[in-house]
N, C-alpha and C. Protein backbone atom coordinates (compact mmCIF):
# COMPACT_ATOMS: atom_id res chain seq x y z
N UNK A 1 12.23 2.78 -24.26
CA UNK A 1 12.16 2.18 -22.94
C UNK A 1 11.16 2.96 -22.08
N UNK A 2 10.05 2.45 -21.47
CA UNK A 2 9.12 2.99 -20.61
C UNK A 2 9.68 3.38 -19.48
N UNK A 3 9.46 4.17 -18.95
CA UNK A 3 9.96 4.46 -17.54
C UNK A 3 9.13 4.06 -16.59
N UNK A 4 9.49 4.20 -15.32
CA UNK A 4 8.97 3.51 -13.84
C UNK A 4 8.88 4.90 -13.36
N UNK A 5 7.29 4.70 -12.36
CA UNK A 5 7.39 5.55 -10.80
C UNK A 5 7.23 5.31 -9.92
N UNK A 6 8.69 6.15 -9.01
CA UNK A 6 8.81 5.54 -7.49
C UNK A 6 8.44 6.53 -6.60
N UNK A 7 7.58 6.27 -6.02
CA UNK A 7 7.44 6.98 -4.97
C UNK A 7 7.79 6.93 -3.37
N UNK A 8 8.09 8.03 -3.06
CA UNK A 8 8.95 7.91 -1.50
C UNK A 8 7.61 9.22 -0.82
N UNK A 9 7.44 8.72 0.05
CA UNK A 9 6.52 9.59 1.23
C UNK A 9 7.73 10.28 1.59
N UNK A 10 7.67 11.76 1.91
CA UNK A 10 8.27 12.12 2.84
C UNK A 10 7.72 12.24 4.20
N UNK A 11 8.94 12.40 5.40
CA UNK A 11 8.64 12.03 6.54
C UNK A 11 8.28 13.41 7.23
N UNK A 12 8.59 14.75 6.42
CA UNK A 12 7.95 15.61 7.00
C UNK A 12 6.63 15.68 7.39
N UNK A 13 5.43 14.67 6.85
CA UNK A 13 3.98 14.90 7.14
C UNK A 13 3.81 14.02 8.45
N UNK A 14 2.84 14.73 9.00
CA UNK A 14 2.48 13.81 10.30
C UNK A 14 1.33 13.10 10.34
N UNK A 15 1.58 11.71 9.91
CA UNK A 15 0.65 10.98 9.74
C UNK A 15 0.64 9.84 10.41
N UNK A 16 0.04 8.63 10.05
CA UNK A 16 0.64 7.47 10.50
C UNK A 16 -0.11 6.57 10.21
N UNK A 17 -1.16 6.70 9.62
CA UNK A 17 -1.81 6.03 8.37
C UNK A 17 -2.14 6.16 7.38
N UNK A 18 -2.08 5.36 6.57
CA UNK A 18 -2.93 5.35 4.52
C UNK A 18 -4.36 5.07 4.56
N UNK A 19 -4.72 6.31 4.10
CA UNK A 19 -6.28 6.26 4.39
C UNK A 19 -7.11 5.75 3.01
N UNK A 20 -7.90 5.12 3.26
CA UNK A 20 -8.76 4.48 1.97
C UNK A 20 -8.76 5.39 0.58
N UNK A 21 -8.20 4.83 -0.47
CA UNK A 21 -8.13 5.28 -1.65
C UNK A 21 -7.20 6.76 -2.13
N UNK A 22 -6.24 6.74 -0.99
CA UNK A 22 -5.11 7.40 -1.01
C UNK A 22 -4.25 7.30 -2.13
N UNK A 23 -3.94 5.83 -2.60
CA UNK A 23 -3.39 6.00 -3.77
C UNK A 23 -3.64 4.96 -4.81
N UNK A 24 -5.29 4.96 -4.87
CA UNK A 24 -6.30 4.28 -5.58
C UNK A 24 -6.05 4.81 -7.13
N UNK A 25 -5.68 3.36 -7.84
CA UNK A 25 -5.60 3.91 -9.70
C UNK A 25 -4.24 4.19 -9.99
N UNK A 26 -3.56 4.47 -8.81
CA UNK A 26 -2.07 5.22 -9.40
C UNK A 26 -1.38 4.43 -10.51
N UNK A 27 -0.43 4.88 -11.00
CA UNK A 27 1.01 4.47 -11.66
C UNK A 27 1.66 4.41 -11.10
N UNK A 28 1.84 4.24 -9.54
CA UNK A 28 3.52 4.33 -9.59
C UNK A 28 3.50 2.95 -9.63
N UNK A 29 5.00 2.43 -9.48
CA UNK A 29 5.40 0.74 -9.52
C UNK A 29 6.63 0.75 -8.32
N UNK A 30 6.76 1.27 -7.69
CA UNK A 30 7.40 1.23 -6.24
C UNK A 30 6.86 2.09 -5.30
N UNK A 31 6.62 1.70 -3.76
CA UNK A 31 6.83 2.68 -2.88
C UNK A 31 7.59 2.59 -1.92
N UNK A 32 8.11 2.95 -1.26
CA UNK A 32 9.08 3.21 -0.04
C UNK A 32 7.98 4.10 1.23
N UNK A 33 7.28 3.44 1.95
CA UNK A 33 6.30 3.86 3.46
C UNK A 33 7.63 4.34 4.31
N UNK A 34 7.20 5.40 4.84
CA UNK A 34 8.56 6.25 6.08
C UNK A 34 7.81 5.15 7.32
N UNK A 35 8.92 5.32 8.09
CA UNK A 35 8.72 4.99 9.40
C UNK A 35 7.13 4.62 10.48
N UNK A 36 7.17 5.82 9.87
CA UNK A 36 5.68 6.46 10.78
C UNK A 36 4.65 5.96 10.52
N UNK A 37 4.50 5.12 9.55
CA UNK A 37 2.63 4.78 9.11
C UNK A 37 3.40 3.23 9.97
N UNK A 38 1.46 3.48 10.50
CA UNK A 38 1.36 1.85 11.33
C UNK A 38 0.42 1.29 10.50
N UNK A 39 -0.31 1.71 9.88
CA UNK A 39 -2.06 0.82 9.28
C UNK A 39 -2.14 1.41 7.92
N UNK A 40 -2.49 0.12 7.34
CA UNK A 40 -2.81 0.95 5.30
C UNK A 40 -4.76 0.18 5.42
N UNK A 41 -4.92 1.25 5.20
CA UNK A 41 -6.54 1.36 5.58
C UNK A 41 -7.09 0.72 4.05
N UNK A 42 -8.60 -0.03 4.17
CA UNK A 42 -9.02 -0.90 3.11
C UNK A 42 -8.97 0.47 1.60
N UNK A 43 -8.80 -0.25 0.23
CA UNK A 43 -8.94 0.18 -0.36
C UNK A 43 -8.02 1.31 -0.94
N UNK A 44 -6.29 1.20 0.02
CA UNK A 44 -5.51 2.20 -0.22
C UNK A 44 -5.01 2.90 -1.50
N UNK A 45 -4.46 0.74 -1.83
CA UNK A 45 -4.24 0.64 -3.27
C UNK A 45 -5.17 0.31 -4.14
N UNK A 46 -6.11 0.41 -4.27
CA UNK A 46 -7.14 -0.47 -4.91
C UNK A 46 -6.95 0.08 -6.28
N UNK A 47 -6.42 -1.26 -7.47
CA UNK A 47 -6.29 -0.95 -8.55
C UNK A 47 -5.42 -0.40 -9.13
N UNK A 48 -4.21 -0.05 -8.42
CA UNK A 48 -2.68 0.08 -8.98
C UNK A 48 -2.33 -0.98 -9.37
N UNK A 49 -2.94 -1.11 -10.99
CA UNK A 49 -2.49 -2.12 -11.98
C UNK A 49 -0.38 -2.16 -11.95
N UNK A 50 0.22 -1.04 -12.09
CA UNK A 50 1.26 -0.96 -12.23
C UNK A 50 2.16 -1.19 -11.01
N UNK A 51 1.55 -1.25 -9.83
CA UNK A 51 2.66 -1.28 -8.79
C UNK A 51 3.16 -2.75 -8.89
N UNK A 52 4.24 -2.66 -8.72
CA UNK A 52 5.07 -4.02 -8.29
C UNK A 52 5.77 -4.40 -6.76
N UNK A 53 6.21 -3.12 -6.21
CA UNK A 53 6.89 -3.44 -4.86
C UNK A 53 6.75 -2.51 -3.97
N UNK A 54 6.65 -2.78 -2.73
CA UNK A 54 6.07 -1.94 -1.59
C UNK A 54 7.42 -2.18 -0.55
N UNK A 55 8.03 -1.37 0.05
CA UNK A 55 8.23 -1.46 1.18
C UNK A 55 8.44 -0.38 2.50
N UNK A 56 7.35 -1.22 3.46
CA UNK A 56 6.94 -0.50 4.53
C UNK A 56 8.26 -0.08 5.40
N UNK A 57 7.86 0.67 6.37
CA UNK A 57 8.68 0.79 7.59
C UNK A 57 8.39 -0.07 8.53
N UNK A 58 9.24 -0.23 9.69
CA UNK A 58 9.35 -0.88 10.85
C UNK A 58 7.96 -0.58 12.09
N UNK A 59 7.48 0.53 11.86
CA UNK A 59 6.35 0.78 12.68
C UNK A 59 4.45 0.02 12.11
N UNK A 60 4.59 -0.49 10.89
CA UNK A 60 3.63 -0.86 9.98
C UNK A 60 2.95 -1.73 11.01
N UNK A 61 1.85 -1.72 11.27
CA UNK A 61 1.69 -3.09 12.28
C UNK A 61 0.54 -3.55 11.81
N UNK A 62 -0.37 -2.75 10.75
CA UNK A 62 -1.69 -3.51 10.59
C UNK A 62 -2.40 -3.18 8.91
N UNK A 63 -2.61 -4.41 7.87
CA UNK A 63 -3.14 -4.36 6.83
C UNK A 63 -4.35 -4.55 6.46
N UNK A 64 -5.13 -3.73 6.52
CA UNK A 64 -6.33 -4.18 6.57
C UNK A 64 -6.96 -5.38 5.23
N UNK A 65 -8.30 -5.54 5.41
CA UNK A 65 -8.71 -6.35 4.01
C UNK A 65 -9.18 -5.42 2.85
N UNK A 66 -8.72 -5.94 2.10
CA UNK A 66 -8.55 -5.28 0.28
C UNK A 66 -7.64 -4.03 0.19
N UNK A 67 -7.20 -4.10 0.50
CA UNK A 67 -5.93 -2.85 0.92
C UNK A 67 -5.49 -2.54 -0.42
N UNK A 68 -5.23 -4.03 -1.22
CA UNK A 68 -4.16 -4.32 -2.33
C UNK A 68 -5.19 -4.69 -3.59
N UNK A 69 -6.46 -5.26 -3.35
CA UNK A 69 -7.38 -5.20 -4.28
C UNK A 69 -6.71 -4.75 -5.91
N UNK A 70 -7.37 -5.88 -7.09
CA UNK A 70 -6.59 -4.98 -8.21
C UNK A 70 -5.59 -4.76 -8.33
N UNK A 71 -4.23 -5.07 -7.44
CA UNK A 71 -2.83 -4.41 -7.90
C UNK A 71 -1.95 -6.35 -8.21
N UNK A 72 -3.00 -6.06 -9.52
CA UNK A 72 -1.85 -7.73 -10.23
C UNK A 72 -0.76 -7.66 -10.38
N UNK A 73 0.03 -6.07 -10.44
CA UNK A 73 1.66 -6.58 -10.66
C UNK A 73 2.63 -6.68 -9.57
N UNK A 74 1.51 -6.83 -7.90
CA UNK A 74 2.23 -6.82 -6.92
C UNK A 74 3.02 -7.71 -6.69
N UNK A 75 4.68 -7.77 -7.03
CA UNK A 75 5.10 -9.62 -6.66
C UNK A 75 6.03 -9.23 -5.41
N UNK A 76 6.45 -8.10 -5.08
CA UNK A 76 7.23 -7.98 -3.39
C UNK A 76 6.38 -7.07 -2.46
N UNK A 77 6.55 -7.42 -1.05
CA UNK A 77 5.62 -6.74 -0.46
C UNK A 77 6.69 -6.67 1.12
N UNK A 78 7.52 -5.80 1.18
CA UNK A 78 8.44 -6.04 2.39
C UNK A 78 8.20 -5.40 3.52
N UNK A 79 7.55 -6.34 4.41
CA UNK A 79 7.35 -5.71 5.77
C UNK A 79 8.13 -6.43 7.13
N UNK A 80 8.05 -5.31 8.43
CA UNK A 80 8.64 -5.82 9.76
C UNK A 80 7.72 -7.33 9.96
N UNK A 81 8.73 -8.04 10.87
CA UNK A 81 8.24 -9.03 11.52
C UNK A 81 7.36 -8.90 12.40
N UNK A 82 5.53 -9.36 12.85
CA UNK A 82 4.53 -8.90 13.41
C UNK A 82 3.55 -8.00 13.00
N UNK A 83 3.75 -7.52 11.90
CA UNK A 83 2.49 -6.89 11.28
C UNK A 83 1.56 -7.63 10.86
N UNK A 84 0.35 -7.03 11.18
CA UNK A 84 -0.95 -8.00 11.11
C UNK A 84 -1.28 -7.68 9.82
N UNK A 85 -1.53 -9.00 8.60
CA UNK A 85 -1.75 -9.00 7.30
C UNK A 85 -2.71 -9.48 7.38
N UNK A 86 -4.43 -8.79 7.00
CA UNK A 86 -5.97 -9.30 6.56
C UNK A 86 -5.50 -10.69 5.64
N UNK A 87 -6.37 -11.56 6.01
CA UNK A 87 -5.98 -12.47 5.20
C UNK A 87 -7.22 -11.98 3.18
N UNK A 88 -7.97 -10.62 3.57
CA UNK A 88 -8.29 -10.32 2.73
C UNK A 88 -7.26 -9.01 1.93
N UNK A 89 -6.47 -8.37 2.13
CA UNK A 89 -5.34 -7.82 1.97
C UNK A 89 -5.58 -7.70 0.38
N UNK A 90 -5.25 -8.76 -0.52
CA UNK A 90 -5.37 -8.76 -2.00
C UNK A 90 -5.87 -9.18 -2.45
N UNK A 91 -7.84 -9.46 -2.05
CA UNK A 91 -8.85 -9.42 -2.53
C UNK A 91 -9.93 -8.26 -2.53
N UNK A 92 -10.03 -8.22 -4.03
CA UNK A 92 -10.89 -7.42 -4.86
C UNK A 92 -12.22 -6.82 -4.29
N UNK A 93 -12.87 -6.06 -3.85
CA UNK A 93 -14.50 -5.95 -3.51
C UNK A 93 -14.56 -4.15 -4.08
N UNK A 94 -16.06 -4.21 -4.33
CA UNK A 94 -15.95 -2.89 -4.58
C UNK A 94 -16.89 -1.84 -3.15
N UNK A 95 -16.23 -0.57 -2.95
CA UNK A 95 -16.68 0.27 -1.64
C UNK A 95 -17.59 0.06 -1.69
N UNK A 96 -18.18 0.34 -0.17
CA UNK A 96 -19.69 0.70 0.07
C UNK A 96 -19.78 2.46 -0.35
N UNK A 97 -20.83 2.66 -0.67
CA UNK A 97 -21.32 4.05 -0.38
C UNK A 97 -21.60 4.40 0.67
């Protein structure tokens, strides 16, 4: 049996956004976002073939476009009511230099 990785942010860091290619390529296949992030910046996930489910916190308010790029096994994506979703969000492009 293959195993799964979940990842949980802890809330000790002071952040409050996912900055481009933060967790570009990964394995995991869950995350759990703390509270505190408002914006997942383009290119966060780009290419987490393995992720399947995301869920944000209540402060999330803005997704940029291609955020999700590449992540085909995304089928749940649970966010607050009013967060602004790019309608490019989970289309593919590759960075500028």
């Amino acid at each position: 049996m293959k195993m799964g990785w979940i990842a949980l942010i802890s809330t000790a860091f002071y952040f409050t956004q996912l900055l481009v290619d933060v967790f570009a390529r990964c394995g995991i296949e869950e995350i759990i976002l703390p509270e505190k992030i408002h914006s997942i910046a383009p290119f966060t996930f780009k290419d987490c073939r393995s992720l399947k489910k995301i869920i944000a916190g209540p402060d999330l308010k803005n997704v940029y476009g291609y955020a999700f790029g590449g992540c085909d096994s995304l089928a749940e994506f649970l966010f607050a009511p009013g967060t602004k979703l790019s309608p490019l969000a989970f289309e593919s492009k590759e960075e500028s230099s």
